[in-house]
Protein backbone atom coordinates (compact mmCIF):
# COMPACT_ATOMS: atom_id res chain seq x y z
CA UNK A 1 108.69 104.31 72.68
CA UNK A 2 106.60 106.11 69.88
CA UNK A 3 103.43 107.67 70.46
CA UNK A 4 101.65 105.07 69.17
CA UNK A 5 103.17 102.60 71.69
CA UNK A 6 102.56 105.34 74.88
CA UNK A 7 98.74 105.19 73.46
CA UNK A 8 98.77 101.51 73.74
CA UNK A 9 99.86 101.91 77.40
CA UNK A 10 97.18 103.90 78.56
CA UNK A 11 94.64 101.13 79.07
CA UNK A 12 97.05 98.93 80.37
CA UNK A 13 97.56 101.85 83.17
CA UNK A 14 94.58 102.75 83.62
CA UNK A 15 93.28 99.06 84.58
CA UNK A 16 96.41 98.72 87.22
CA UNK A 17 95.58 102.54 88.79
CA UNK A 18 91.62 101.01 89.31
CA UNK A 19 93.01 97.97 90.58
CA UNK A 20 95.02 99.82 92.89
CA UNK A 21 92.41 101.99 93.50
CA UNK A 22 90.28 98.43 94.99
CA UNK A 23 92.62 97.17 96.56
CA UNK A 24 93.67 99.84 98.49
CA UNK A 25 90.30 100.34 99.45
CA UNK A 26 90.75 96.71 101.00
CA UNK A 27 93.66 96.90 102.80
CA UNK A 28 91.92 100.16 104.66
CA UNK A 29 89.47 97.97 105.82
CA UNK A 30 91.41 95.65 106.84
CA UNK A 31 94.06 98.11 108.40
CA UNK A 32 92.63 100.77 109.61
CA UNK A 33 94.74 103.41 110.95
CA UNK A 34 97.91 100.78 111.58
CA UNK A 35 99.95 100.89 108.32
CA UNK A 36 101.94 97.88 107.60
CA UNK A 37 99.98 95.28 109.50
CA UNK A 38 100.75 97.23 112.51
CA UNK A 39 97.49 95.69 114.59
CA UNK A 40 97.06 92.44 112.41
CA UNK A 41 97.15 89.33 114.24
CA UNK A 42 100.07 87.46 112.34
CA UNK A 43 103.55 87.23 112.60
CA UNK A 44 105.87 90.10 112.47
CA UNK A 45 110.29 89.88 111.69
CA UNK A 46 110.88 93.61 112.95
CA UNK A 47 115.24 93.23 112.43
CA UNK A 48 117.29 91.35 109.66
CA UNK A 49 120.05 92.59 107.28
CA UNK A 50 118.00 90.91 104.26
CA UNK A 51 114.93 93.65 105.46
CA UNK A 52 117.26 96.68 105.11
CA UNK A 53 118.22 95.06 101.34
CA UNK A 54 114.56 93.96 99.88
CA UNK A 55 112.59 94.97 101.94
CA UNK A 56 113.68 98.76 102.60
CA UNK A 57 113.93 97.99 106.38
CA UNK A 58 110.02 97.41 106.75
CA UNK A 59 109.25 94.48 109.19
CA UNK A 60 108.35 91.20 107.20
CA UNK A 61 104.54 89.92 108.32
CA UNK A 62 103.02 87.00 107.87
CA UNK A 63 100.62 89.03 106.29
CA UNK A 64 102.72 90.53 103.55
CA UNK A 65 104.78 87.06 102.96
CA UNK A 66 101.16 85.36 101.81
CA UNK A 67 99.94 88.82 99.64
CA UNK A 68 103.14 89.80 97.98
CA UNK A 69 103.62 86.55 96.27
CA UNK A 70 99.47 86.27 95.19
CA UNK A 71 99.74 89.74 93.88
CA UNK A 72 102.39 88.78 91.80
CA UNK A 73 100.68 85.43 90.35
CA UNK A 74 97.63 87.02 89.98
CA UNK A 75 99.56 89.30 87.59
CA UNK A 76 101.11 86.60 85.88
CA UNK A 77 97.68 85.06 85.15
CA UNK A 78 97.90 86.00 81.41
CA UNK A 79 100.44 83.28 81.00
CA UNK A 80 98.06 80.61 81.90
CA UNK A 81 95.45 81.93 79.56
CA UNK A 82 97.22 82.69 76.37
CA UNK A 83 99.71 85.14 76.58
CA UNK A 84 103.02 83.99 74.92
CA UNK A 85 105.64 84.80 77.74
CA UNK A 86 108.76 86.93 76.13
CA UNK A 87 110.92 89.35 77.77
CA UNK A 88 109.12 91.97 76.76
CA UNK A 89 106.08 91.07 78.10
CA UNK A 90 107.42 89.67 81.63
CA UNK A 91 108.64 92.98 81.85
CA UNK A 92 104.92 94.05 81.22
CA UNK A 93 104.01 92.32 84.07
CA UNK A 94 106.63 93.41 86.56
CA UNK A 95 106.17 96.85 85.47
CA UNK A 96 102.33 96.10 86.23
CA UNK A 97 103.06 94.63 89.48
CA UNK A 98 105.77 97.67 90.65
CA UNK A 99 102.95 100.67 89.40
CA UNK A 100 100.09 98.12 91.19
CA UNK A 101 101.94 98.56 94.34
CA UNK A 102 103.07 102.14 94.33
CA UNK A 103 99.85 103.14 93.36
CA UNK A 104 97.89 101.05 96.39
CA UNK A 105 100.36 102.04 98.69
CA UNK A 106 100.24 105.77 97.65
CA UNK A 107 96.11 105.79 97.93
CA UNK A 108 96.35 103.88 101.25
CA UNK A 109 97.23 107.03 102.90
CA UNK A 110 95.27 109.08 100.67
CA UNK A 111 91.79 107.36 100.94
CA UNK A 112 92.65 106.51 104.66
CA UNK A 113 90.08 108.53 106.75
CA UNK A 114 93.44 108.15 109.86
CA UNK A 115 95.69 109.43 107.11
CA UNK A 116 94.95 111.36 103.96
CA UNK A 117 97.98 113.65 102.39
CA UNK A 118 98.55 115.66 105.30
CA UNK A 119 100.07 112.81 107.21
CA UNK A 120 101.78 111.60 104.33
CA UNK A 121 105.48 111.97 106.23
CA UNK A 122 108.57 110.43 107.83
CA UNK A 123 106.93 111.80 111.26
CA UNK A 124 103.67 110.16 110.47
CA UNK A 125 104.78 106.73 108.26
CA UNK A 126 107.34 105.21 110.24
CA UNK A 127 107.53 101.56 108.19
CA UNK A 128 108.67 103.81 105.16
CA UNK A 129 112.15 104.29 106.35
CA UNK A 130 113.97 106.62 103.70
CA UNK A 131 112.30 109.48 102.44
CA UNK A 132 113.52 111.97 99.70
CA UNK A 133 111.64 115.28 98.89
CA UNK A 134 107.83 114.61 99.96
CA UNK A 135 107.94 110.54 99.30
CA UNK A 136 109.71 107.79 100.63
CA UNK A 137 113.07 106.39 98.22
CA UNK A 138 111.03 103.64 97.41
CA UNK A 139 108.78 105.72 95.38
CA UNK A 140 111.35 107.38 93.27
CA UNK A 141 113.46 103.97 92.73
CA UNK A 142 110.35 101.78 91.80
CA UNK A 143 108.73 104.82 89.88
CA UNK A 144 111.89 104.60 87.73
CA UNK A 145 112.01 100.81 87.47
CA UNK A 146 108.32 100.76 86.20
CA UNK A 147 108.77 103.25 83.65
CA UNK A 148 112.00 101.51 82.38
CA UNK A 149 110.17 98.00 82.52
CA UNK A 150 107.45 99.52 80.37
CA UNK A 151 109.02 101.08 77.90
CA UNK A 152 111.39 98.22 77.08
CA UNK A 153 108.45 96.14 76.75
CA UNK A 154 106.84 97.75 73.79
CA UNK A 155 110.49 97.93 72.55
């Protein structure tokens, strides 16, 4: 990726971290102080061997089965107004989709008045099951994922 191509980025980055930004000032509101749907009146799959594999051993909700998916269209939206799909740039848009959610679910705690980076641990975030150094796996895996996504398409 040459400089030129990082530069690009940038706005592209910048948009998704304000996005986040939004919508994790949503989800607070809608949340409160239980993470993960924990007081939300819908449907809740606590235990399955397909959690532990995509879903990093969260519960599935009712909830997140409905916004996964729209998050993911939404971000797709540029192929129904005039962006040529490629590889490259469906990689774009999973990158986008991957930093969206890292970054919402990062500020969550962050901007969460229950919350904020002093709680941001195992002892404190139980629906983030595996935690290396100060952030849960997920982080580092999906951190990694993004950035590979991204580069390869400006490639």
């Amino acid at each position: 990726m040459s400089f030129q191509e990082v530069f690009n980025a940038i706005p592209l980055i910048l948009w998704i971290l304000l996005l986040a930004f939004f919508f994790a000032k949503v989800e607070i509101n809608i949340e409160g102080d239980n993470g993960w749907a924990g007081s939300l009146p819908t449907w809740r799959i606590e235990k399955h061997w397909l959690l532990d594999i995509f879903w990093g051993g969260r519960p599935m909700t009712g909830y997140h089965a409905w916004l996964f998916p729209f998050i993911a269209l939404a971000f797709h939206l540029v192929f129904f107004i005039g962006c040529k799909w490629s590889p490259q740039t469906e990689a774009r848009a999973i990158s986008s989709i991957i930093l969206f959610w890292l970054t919402e679910d990062f500020l969550w705690f962050v901007l969460n008045p229950a919350f904020g980076l002093k709680k941001f641990s195992p002892q404190n975030v139980h629906w983030h099951k595996k935690w290396f150094l100060f952030m849960p796996v997920d982080y580092w895996i999906f951190s990694i994922a993004s950035s590979a996504l991204l580069i390869y398409s400006y490639s």
